[in-house]
PDB file of N, CA and C in Angstrom:
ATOM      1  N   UNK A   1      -5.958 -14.461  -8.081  1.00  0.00           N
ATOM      2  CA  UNK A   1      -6.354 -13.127  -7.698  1.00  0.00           C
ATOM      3  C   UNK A   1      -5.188 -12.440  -6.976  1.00  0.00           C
ATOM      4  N   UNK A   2      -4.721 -10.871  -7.463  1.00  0.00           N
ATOM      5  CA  UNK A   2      -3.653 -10.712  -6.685  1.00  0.00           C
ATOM      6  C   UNK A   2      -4.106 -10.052  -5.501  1.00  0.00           C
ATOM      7  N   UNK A   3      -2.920 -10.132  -4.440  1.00  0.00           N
ATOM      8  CA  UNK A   3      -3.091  -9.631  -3.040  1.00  0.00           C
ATOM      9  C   UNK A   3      -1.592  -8.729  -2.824  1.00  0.00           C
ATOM     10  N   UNK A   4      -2.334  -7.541  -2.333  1.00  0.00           N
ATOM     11  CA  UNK A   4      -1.451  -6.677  -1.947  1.00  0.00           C
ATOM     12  C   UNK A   4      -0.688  -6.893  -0.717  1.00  0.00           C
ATOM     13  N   UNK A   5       0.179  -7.281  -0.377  1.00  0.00           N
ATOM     14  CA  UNK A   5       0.890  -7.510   0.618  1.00  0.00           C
ATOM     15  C   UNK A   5       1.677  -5.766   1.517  1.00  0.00           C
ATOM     16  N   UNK A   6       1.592  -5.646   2.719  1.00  0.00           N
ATOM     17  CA  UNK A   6       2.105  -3.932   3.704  1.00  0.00           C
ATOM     18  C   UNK A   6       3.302  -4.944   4.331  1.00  0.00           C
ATOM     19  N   UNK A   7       4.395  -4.462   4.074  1.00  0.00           N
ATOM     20  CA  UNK A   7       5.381  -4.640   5.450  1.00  0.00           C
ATOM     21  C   UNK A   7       5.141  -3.442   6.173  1.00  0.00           C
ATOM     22  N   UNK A   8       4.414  -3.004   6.942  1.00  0.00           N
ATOM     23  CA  UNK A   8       3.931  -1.535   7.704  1.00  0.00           C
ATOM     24  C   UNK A   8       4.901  -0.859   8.385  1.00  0.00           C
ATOM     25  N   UNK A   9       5.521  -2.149   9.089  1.00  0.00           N
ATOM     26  CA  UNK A   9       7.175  -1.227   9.952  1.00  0.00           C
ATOM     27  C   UNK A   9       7.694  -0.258   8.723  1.00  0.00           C
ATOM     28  N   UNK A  10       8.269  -0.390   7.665  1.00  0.00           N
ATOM     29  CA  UNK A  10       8.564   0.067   6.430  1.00  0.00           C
ATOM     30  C   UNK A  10       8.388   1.409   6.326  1.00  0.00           C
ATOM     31  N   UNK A  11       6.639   1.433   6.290  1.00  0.00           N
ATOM     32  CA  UNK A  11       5.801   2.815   5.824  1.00  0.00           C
ATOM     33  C   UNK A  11       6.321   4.114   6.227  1.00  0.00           C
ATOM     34  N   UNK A  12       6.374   5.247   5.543  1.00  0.00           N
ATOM     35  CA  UNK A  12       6.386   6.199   6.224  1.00  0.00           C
ATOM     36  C   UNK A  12       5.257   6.605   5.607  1.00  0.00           C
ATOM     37  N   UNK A  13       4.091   6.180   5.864  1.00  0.00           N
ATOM     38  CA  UNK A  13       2.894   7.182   4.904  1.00  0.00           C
ATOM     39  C   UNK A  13       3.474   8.249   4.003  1.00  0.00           C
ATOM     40  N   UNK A  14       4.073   8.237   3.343  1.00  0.00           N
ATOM     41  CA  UNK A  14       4.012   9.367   2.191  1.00  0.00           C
ATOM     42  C   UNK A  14       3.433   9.337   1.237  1.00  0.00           C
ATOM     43  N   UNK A  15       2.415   8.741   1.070  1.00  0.00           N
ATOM     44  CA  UNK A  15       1.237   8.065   0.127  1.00  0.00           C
ATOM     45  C   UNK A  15       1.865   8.495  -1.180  1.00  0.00           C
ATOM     46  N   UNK A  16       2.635   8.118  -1.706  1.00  0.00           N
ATOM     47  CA  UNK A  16       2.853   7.499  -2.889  1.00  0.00           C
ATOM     48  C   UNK A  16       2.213   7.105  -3.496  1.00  0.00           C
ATOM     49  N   UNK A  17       1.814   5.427  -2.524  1.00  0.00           N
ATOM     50  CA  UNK A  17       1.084   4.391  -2.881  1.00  0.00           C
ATOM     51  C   UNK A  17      -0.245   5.051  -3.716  1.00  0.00           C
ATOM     52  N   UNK A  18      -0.784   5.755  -3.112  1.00  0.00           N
ATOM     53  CA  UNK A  18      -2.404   6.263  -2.652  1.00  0.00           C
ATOM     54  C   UNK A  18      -2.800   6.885  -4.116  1.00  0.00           C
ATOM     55  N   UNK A  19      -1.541   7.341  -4.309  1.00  0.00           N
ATOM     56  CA  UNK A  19      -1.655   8.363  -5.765  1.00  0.00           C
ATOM     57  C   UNK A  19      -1.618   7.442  -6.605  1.00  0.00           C
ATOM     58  N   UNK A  20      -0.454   6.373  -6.723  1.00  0.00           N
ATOM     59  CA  UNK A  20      -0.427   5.434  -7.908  1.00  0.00           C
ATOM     60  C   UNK A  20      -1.406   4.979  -8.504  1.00  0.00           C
ATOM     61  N   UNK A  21      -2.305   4.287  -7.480  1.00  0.00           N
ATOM     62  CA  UNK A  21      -3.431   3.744  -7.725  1.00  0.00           C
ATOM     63  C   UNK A  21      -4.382   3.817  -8.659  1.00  0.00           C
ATOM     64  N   UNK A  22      -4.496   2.918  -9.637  1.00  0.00           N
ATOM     65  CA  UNK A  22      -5.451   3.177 -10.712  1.00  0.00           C
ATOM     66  C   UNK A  22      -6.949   3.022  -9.808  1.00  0.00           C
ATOM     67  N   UNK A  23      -7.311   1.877  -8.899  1.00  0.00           N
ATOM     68  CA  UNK A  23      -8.793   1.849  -8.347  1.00  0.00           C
ATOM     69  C   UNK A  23      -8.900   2.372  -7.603  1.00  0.00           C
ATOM     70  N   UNK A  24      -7.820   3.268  -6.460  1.00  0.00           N
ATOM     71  CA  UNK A  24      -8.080   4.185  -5.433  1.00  0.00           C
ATOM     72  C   UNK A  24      -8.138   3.025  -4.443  1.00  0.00           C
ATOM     73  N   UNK A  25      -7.832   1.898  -3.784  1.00  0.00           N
ATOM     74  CA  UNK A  25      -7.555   1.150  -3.382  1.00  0.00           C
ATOM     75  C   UNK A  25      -6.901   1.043  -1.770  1.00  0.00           C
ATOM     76  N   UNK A  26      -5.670   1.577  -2.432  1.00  0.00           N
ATOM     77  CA  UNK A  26      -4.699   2.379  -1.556  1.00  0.00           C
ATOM     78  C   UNK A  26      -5.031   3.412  -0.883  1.00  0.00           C
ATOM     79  N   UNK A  27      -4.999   2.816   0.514  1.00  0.00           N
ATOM     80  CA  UNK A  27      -5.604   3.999   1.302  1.00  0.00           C
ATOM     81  C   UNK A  27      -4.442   4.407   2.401  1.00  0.00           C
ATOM     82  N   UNK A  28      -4.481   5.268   3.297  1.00  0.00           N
ATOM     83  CA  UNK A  28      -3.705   5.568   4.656  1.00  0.00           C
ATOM     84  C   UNK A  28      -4.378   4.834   5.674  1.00  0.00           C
ATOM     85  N   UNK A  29      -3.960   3.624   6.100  1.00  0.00           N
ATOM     86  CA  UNK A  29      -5.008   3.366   7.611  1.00  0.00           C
ATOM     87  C   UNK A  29      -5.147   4.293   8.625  1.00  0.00           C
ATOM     88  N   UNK A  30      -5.989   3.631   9.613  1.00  0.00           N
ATOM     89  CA  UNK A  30      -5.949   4.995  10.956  1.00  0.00           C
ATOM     90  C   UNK A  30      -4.993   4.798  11.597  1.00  0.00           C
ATOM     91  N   UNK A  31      -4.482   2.901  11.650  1.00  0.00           N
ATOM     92  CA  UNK A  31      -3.730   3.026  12.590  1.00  0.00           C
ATOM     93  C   UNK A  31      -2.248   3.155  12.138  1.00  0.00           C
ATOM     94  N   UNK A  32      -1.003   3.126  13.356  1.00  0.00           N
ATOM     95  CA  UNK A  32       0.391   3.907  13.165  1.00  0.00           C
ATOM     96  C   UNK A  32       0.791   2.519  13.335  1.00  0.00           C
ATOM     97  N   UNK A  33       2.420   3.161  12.940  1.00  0.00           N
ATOM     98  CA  UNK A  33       3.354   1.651  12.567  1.00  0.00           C
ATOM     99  C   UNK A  33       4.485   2.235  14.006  1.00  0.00           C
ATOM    100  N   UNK A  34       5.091   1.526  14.569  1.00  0.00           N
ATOM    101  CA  UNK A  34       5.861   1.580  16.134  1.00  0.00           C
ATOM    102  C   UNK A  34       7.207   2.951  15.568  1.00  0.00           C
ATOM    103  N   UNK A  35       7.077   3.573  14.957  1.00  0.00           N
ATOM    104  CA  UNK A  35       7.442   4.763  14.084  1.00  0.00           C
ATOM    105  C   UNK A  35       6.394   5.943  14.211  1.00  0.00           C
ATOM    106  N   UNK A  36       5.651   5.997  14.340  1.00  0.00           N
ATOM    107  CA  UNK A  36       4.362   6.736  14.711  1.00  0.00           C
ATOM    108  C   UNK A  36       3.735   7.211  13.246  1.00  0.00           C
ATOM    109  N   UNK A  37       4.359   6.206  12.029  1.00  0.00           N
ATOM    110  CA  UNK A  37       3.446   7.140  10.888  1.00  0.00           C
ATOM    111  C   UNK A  37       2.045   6.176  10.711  1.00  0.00           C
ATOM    112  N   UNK A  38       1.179   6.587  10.218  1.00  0.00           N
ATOM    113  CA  UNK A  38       0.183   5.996   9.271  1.00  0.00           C
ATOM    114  C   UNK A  38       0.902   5.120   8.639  1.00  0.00           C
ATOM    115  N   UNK A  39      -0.147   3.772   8.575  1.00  0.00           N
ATOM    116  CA  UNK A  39       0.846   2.939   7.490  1.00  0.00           C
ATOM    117  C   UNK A  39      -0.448   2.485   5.962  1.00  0.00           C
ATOM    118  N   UNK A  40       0.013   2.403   5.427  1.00  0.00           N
ATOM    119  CA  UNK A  40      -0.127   2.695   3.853  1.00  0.00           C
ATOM    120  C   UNK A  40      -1.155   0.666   3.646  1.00  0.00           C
ATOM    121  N   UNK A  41      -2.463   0.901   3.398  1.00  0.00           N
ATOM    122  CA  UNK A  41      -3.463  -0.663   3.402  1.00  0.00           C
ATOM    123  C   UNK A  41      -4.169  -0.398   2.154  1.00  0.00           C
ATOM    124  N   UNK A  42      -4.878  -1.146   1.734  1.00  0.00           N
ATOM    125  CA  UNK A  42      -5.711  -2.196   1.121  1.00  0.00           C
ATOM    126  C   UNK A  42      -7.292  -2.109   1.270  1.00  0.00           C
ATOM    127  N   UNK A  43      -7.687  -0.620   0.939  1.00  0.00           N
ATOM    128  CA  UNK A  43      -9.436  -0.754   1.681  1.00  0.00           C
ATOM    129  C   UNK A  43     -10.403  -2.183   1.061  1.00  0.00           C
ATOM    130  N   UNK A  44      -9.809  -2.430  -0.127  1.00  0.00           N
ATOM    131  CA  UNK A  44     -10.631  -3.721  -0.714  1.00  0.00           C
ATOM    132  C   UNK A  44      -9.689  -4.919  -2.004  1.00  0.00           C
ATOM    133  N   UNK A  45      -9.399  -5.463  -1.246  1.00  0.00           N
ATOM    134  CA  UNK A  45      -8.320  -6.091  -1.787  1.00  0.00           C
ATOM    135  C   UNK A  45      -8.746  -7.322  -3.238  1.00  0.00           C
ATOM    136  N   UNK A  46     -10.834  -7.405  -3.181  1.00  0.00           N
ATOM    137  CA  UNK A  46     -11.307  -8.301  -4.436  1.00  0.00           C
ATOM    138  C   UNK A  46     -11.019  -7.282  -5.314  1.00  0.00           C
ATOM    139  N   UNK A  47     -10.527  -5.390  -5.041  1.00  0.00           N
ATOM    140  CA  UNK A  47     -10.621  -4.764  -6.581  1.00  0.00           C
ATOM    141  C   UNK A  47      -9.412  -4.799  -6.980  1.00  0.00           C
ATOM    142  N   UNK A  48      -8.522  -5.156  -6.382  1.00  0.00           N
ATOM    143  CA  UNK A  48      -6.882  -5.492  -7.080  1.00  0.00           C
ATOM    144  C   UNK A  48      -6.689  -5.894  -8.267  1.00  0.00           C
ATOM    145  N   UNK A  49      -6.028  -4.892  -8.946  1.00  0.00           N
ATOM    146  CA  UNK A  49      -5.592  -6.021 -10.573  1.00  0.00           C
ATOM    147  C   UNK A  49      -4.438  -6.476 -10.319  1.00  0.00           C
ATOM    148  N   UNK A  50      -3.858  -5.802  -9.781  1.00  0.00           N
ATOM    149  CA  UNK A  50      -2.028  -6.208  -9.621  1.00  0.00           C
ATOM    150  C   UNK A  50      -1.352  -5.425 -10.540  1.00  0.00           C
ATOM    151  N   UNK A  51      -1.824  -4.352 -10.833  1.00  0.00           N
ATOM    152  CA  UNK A  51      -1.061  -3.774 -11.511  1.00  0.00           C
ATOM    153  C   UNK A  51       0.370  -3.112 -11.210  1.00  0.00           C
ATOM    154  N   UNK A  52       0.724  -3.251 -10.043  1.00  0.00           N
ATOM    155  CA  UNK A  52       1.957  -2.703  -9.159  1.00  0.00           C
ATOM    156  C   UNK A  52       2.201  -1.532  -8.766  1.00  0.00           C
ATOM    157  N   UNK A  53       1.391  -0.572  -9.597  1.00  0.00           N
ATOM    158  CA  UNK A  53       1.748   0.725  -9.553  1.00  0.00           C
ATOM    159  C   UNK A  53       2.381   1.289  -7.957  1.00  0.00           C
ATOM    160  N   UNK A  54       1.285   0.955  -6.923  1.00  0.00           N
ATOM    161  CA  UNK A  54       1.285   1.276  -5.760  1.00  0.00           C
ATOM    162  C   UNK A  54       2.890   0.477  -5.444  1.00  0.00           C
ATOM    163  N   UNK A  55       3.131  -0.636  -5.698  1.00  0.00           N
ATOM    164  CA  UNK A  55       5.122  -0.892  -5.314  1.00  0.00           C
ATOM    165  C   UNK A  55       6.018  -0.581  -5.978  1.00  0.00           C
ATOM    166  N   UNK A  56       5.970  -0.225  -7.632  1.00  0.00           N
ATOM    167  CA  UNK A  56       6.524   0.327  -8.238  1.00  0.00           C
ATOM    168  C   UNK A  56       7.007   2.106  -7.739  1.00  0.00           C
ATOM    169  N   UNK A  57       5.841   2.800  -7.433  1.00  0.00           N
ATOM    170  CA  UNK A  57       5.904   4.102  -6.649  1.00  0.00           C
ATOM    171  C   UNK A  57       6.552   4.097  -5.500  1.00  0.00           C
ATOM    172  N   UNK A  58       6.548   3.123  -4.144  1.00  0.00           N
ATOM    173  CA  UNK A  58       7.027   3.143  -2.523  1.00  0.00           C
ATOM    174  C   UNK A  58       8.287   3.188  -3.069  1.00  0.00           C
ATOM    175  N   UNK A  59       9.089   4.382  -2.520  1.00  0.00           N
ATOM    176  CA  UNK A  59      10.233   4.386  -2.315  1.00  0.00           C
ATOM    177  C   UNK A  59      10.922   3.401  -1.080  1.00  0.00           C
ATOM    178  N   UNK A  60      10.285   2.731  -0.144  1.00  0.00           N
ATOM    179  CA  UNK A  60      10.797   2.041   0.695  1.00  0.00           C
ATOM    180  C   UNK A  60      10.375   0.453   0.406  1.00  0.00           C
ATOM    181  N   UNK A  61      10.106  -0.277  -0.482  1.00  0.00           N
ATOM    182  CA  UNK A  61       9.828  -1.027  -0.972  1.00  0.00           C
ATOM    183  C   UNK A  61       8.859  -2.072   0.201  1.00  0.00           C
ATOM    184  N   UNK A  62       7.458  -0.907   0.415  1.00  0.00           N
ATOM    185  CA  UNK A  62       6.650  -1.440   1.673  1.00  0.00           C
ATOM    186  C   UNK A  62       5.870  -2.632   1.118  1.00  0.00           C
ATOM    187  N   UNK A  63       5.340  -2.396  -0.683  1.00  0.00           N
ATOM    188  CA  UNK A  63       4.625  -3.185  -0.818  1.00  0.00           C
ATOM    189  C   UNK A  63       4.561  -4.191  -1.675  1.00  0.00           C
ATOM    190  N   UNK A  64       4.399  -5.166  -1.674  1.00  0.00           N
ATOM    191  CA  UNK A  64       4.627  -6.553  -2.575  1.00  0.00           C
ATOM    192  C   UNK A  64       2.957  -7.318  -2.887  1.00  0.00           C
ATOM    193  N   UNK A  65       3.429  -7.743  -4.579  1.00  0.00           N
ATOM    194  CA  UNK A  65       1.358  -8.296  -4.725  1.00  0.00           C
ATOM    195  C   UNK A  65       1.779  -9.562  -5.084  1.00  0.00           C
ATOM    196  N   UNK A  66       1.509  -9.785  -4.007  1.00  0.00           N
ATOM    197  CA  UNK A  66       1.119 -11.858  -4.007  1.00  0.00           C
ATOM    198  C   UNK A  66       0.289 -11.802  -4.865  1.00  0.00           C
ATOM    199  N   UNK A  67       0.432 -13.175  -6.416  1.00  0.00           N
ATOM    200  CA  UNK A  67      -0.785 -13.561  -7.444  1.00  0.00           C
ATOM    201  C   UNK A  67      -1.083 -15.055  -7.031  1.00  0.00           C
TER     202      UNK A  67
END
């Protein structure tokens, strides 16, 4: 099953991610990264296909999918 992996320091919320998303998945958390942005999560990580889209899109290469 894949797992979406956040390096969050990374994030600058520019939801990228959020858009990629084929299941809508990709969300903005509430909470901030020691940068003060939103950092870029995983509302349900059993609907993951792994399709990458969401790391393929991060220009800061925040996110990685453990299979």
């Amino acid at each position: 099953m894949p797992k979406p992996v956040f390096s969050e320091e990374r994030c600058k919320g520019c939801e990228l991610c959020t858009v990629a998303c084929p299941k809508k998945i990709v969300v903005l958390a509430s909470r901030f990264n020691s940068k003060g942005y939103r950092v870029a999560a995983c509302s349900d990580e059993s609907q993951c296909i792994g399709c990458m889209l969401c790391a393929k899109n991060c220009p800061d290469m925040v996110i990685e999918i453990h299979k």
